[in-house]
PDB file of N, CA and C in Angstrom:
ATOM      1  N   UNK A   1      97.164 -77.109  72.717  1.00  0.00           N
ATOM      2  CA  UNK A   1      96.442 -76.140  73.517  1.00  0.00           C
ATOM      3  C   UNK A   1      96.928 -76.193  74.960  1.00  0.00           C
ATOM      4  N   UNK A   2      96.802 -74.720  75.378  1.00  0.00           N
ATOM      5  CA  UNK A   2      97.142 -75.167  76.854  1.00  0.00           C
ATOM      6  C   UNK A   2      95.955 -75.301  78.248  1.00  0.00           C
ATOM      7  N   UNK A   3      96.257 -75.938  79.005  1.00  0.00           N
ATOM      8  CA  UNK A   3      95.158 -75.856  79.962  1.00  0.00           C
ATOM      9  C   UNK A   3      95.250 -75.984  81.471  1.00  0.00           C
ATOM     10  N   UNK A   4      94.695 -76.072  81.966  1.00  0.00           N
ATOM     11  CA  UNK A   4      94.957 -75.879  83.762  1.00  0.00           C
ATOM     12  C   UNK A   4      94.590 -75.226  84.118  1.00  0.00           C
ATOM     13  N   UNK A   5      95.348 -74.574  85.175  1.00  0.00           N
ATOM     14  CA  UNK A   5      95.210 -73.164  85.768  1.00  0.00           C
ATOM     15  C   UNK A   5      94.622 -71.933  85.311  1.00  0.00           C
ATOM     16  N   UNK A   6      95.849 -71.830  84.049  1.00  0.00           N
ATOM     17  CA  UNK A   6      95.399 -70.829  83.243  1.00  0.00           C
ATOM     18  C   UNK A   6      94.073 -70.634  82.496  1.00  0.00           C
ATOM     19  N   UNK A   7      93.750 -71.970  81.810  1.00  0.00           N
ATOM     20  CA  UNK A   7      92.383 -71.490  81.038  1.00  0.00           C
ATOM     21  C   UNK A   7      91.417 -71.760  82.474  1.00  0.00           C
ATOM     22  N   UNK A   8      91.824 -72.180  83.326  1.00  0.00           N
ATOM     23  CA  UNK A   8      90.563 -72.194  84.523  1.00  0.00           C
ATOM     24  C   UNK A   8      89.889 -70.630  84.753  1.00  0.00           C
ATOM     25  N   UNK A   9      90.806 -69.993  84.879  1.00  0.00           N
ATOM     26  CA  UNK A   9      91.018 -68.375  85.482  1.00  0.00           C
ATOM     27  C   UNK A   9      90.770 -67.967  84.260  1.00  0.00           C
ATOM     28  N   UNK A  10      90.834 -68.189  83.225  1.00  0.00           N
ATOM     29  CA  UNK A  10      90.297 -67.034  81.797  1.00  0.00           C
ATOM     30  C   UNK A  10      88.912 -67.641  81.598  1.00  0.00           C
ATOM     31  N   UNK A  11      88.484 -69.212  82.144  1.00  0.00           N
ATOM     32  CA  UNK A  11      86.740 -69.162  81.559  1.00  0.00           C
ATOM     33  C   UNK A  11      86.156 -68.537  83.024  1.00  0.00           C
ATOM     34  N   UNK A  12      86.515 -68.838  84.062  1.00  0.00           N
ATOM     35  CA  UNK A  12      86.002 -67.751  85.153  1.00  0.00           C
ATOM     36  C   UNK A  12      85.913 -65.993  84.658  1.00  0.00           C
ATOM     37  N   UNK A  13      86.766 -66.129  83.995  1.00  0.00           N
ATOM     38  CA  UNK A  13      86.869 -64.660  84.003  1.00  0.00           C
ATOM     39  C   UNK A  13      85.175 -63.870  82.868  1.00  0.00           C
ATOM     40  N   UNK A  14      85.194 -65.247  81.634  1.00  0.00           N
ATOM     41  CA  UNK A  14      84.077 -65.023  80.927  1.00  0.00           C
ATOM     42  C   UNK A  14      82.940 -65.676  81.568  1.00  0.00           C
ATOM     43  N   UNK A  15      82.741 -66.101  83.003  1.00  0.00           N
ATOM     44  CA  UNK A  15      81.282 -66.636  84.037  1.00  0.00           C
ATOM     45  C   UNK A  15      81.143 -64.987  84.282  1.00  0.00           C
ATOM     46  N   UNK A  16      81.716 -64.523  84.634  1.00  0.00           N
ATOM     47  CA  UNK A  16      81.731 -63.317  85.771  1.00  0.00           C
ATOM     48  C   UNK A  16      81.287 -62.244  84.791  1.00  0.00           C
ATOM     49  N   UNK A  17      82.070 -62.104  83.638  1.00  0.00           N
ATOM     50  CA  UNK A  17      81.886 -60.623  82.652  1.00  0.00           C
ATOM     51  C   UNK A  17      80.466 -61.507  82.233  1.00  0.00           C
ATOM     52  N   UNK A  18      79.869 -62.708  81.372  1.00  0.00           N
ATOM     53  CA  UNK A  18      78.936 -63.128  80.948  1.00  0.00           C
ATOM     54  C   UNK A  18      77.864 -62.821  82.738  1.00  0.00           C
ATOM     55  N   UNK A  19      77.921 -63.142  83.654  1.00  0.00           N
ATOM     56  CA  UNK A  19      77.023 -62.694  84.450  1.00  0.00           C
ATOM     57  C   UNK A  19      76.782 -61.213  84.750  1.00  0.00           C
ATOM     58  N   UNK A  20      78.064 -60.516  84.488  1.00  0.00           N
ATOM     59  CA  UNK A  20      77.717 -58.949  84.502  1.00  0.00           C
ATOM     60  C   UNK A  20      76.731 -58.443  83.447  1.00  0.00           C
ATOM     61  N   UNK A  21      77.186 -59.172  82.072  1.00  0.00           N
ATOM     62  CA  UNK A  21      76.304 -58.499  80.965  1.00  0.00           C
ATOM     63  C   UNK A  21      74.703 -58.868  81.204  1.00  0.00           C
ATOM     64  N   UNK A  22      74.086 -59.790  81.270  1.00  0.00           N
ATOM     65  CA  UNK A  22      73.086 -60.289  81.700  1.00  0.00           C
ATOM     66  C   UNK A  22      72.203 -59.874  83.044  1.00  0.00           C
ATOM     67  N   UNK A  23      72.964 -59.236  83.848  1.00  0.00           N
ATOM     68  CA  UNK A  23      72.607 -58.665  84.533  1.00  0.00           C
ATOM     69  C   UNK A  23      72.117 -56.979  84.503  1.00  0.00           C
ATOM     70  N   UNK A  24      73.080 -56.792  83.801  1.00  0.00           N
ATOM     71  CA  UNK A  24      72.537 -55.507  83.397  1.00  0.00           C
ATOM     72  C   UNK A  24      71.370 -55.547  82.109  1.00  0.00           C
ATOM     73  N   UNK A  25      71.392 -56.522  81.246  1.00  0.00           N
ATOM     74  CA  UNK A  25      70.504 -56.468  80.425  1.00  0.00           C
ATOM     75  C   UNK A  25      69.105 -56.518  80.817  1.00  0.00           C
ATOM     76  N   UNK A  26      69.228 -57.640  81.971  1.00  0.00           N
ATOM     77  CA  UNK A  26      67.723 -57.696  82.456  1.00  0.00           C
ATOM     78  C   UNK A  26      67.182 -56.014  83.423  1.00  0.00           C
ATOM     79  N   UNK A  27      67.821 -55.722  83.540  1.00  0.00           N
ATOM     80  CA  UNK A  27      67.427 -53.938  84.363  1.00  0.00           C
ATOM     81  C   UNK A  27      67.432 -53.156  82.984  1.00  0.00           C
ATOM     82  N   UNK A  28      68.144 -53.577  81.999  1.00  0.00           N
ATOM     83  CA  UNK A  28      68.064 -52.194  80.373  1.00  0.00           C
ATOM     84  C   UNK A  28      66.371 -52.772  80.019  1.00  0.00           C
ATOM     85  N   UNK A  29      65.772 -53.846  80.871  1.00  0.00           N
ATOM     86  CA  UNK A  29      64.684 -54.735  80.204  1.00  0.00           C
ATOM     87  C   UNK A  29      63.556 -53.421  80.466  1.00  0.00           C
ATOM     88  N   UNK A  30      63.615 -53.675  81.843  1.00  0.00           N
ATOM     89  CA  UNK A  30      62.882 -52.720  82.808  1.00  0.00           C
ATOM     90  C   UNK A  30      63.229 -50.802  82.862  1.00  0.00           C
ATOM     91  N   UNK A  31      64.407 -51.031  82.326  1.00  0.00           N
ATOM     92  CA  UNK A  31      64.629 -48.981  82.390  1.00  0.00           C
ATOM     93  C   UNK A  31      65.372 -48.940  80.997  1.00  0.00           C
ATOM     94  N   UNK A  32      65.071 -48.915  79.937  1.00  0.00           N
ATOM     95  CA  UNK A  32      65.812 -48.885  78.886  1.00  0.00           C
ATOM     96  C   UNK A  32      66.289 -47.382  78.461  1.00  0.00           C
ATOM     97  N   UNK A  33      66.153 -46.336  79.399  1.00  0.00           N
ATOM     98  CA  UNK A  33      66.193 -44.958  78.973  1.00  0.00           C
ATOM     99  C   UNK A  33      67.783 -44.719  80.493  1.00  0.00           C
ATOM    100  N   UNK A  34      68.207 -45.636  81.271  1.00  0.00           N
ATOM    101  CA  UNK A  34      68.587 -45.333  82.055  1.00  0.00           C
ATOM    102  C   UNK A  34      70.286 -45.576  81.426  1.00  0.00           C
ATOM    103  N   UNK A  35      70.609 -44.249  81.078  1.00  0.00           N
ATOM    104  CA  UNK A  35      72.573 -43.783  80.278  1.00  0.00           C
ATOM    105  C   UNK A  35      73.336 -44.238  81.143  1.00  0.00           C
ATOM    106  N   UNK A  36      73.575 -44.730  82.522  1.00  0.00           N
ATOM    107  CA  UNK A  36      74.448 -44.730  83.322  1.00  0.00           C
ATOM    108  C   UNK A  36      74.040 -46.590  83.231  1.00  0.00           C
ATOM    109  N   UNK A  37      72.882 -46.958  83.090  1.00  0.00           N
ATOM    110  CA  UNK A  37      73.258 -48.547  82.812  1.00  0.00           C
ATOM    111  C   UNK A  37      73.237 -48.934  81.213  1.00  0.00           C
ATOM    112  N   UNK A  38      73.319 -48.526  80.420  1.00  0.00           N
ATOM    113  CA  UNK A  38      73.743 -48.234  78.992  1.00  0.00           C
ATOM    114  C   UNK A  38      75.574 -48.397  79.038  1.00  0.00           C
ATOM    115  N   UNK A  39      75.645 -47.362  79.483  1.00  0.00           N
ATOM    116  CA  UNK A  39      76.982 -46.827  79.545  1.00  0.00           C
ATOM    117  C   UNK A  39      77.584 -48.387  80.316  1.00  0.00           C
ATOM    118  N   UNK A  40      77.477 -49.202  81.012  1.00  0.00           N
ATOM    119  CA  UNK A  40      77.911 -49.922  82.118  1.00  0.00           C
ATOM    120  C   UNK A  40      77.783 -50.927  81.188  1.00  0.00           C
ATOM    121  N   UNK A  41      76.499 -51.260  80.149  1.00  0.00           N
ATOM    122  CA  UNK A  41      76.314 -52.621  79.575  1.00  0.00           C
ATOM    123  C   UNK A  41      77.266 -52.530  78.274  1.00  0.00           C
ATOM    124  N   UNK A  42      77.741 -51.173  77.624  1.00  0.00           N
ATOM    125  CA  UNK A  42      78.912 -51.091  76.585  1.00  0.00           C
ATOM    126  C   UNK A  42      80.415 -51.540  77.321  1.00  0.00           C
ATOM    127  N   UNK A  43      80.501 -51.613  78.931  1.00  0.00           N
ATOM    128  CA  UNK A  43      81.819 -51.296  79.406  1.00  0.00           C
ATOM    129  C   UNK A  43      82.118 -52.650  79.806  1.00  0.00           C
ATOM    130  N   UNK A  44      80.759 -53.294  80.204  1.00  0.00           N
ATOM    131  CA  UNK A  44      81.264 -54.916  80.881  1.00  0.00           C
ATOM    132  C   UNK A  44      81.023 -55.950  79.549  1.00  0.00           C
ATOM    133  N   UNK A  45      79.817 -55.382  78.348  1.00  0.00           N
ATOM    134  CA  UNK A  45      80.246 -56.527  76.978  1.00  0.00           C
ATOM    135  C   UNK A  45      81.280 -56.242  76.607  1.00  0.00           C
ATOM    136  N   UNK A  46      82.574 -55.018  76.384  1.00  0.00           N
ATOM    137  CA  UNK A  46      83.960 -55.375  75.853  1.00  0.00           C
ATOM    138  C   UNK A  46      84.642 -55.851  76.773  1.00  0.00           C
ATOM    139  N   UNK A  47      84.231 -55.770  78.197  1.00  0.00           N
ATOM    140  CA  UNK A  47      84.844 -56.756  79.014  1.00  0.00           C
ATOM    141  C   UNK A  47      85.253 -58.220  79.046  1.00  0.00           C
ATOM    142  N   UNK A  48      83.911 -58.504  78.580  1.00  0.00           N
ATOM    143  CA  UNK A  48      83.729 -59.523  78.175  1.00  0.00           C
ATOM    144  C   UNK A  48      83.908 -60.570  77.163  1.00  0.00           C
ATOM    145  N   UNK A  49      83.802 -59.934  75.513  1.00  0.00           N
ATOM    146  CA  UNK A  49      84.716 -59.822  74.672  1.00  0.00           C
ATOM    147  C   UNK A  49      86.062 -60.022  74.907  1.00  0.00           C
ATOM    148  N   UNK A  50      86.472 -58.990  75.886  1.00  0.00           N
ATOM    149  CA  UNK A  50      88.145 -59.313  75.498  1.00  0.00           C
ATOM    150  C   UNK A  50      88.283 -61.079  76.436  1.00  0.00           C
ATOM    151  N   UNK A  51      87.457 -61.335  77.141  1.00  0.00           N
ATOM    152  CA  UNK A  51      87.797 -62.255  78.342  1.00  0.00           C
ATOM    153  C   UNK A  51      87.623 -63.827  77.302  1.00  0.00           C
ATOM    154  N   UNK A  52      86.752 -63.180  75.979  1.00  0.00           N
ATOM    155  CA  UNK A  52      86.200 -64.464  75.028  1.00  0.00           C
ATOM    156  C   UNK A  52      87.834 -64.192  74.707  1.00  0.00           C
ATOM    157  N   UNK A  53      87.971 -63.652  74.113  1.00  0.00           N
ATOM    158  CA  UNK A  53      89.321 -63.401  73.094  1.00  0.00           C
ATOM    159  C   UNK A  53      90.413 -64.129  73.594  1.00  0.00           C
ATOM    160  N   UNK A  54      90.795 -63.648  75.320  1.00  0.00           N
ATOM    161  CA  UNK A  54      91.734 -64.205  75.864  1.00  0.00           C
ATOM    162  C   UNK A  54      92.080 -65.900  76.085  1.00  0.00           C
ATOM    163  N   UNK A  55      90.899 -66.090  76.653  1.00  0.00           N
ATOM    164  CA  UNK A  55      90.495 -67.472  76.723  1.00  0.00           C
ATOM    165  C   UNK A  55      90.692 -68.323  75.333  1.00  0.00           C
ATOM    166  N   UNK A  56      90.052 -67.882  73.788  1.00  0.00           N
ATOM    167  CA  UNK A  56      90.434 -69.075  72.771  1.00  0.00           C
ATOM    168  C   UNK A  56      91.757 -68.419  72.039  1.00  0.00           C
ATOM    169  N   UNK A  57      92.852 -67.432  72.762  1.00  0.00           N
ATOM    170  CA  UNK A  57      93.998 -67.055  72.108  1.00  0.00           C
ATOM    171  C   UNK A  57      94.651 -68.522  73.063  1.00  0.00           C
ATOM    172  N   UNK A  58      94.283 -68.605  74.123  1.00  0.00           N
ATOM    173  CA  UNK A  58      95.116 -69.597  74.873  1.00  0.00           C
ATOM    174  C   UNK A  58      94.444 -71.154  74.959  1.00  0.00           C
ATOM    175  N   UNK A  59      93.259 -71.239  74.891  1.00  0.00           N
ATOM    176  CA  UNK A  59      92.627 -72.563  75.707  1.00  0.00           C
ATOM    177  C   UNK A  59      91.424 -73.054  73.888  1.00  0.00           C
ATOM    178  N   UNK A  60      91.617 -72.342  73.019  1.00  0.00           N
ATOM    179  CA  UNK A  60      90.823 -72.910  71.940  1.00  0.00           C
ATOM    180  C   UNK A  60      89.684 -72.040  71.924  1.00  0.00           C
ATOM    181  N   UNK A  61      88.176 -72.780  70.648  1.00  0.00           N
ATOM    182  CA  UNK A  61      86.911 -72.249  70.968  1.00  0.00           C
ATOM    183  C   UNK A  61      86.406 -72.326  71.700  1.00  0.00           C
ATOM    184  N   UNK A  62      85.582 -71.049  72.149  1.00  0.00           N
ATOM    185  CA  UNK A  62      84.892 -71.498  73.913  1.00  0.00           C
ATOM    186  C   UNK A  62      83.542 -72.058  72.674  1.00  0.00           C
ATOM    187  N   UNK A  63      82.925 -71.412  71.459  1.00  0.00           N
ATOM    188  CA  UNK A  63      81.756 -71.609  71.082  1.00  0.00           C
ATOM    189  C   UNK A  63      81.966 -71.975  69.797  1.00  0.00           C
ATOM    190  N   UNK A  64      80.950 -72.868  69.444  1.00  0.00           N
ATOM    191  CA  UNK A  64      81.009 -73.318  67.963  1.00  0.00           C
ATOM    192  C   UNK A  64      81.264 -72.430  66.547  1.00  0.00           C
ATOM    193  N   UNK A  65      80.541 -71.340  66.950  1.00  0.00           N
ATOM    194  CA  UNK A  65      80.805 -70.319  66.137  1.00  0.00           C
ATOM    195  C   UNK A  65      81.870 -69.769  65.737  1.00  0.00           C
ATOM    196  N   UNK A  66      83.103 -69.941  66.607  1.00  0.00           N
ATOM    197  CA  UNK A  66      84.316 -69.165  66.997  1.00  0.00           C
ATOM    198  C   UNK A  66      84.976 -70.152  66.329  1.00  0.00           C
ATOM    199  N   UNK A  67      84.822 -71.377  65.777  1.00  0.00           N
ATOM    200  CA  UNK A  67      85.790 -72.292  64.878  1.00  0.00           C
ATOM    201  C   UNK A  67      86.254 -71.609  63.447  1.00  0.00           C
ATOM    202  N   UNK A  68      87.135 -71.841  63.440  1.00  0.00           N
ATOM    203  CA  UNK A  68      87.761 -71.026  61.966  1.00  0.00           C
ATOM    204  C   UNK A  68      89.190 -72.200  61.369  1.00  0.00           C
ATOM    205  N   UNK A  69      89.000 -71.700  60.189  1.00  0.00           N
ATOM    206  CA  UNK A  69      90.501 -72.791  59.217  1.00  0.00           C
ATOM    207  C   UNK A  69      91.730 -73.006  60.606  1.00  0.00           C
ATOM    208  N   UNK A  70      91.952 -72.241  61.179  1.00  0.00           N
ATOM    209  CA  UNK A  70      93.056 -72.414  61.627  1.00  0.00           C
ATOM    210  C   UNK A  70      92.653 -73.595  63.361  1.00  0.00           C
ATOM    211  N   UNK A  71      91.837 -73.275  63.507  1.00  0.00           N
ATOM    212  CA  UNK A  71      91.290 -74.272  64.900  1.00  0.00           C
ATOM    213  C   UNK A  71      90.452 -75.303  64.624  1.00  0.00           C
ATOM    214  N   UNK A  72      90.443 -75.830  63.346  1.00  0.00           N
ATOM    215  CA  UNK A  72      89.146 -76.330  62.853  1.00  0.00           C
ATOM    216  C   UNK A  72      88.839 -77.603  63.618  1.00  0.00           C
ATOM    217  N   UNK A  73      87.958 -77.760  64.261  1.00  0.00           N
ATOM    218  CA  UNK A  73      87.106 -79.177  65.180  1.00  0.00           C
ATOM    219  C   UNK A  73      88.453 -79.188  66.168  1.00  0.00           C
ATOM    220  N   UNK A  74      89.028 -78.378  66.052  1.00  0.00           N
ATOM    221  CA  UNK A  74      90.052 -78.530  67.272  1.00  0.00           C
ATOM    222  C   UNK A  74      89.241 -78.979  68.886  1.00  0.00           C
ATOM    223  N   UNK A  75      88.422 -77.967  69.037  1.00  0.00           N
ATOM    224  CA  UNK A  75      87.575 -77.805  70.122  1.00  0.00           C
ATOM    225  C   UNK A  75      87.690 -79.023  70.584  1.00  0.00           C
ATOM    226  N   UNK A  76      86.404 -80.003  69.206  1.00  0.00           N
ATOM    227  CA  UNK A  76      86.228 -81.285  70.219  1.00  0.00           C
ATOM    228  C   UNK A  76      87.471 -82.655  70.801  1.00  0.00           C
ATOM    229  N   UNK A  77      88.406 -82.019  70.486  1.00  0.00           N
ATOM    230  CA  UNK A  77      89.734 -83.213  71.415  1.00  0.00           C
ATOM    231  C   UNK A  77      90.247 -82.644  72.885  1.00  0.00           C
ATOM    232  N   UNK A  78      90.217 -81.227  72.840  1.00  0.00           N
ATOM    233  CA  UNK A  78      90.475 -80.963  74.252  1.00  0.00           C
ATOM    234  C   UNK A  78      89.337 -80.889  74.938  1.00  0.00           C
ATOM    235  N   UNK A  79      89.383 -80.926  76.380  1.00  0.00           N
ATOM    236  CA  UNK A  79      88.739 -81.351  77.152  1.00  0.00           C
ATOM    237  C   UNK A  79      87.543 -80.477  77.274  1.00  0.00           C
ATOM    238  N   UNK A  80      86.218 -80.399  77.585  1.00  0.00           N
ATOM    239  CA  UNK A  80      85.616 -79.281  77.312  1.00  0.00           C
ATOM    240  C   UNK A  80      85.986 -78.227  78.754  1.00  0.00           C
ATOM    241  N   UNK A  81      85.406 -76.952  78.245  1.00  0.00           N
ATOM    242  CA  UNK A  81      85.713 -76.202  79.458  1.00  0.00           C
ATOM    243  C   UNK A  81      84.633 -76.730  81.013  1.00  0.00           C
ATOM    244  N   UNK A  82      84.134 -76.967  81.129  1.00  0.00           N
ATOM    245  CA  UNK A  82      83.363 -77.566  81.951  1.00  0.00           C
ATOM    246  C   UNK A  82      84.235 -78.506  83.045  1.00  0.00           C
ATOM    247  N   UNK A  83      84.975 -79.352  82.493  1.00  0.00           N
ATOM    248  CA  UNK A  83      85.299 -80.619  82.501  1.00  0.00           C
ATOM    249  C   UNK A  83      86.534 -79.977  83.496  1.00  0.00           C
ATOM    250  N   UNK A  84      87.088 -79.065  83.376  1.00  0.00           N
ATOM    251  CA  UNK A  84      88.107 -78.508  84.734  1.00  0.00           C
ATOM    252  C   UNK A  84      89.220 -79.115  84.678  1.00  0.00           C
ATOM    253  N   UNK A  85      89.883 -80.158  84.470  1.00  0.00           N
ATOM    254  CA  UNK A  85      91.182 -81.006  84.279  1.00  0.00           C
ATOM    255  C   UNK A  85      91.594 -81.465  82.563  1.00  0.00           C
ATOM    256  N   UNK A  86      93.139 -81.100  81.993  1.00  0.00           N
ATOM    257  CA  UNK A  86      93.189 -81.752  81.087  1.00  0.00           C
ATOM    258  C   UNK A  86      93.236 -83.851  81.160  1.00  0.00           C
ATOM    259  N   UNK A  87      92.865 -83.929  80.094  1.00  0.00           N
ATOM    260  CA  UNK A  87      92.629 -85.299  79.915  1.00  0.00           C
ATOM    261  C   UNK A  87      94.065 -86.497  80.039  1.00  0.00           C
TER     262      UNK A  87
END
């Protein structure tokens, strides 16, 4: 797996799209009829999505769920994302 720099800047990238979605969810809480934040919460979750995608094409599973035959328990030997430096 690779890590550093690069997966630093791709799990930032899923803080930022994961704080966009959440943010708008909590206002769809309060105006759920409002199309222009509808429209915004379809545009920043594939944002976001792709930012999951990017991140375990390069740096592994970000989530348990995301383990499959080909990465299997891979996750737990590299360093977690948290952790900011490879080991």
């Amino acid at each position: 797996m690779n890590c550093g720099n690069n997966c630093e800047a791709l799990l930032r990238r899923v803080y930022e799209t994961s704080f966009a979605v959440d943010d708008v969810v909590l206002y769809l809480d309060t105006h759920p009829a409002d199309q222009d934040a509808l429209n915004y919460y379809c545009y920043v979750s594939d944002l976001r999505r792709q930012a999951v995608e990017a991140y375990e094409a390069q740096c592994g599973p970000l989530l348990n769920d995301r383990v499959t035959c080909d990465n299997y328990w891979q996750w737990v030997c590299d360093p977690w994302p948290w952790e900011g430096e490879c080991g």
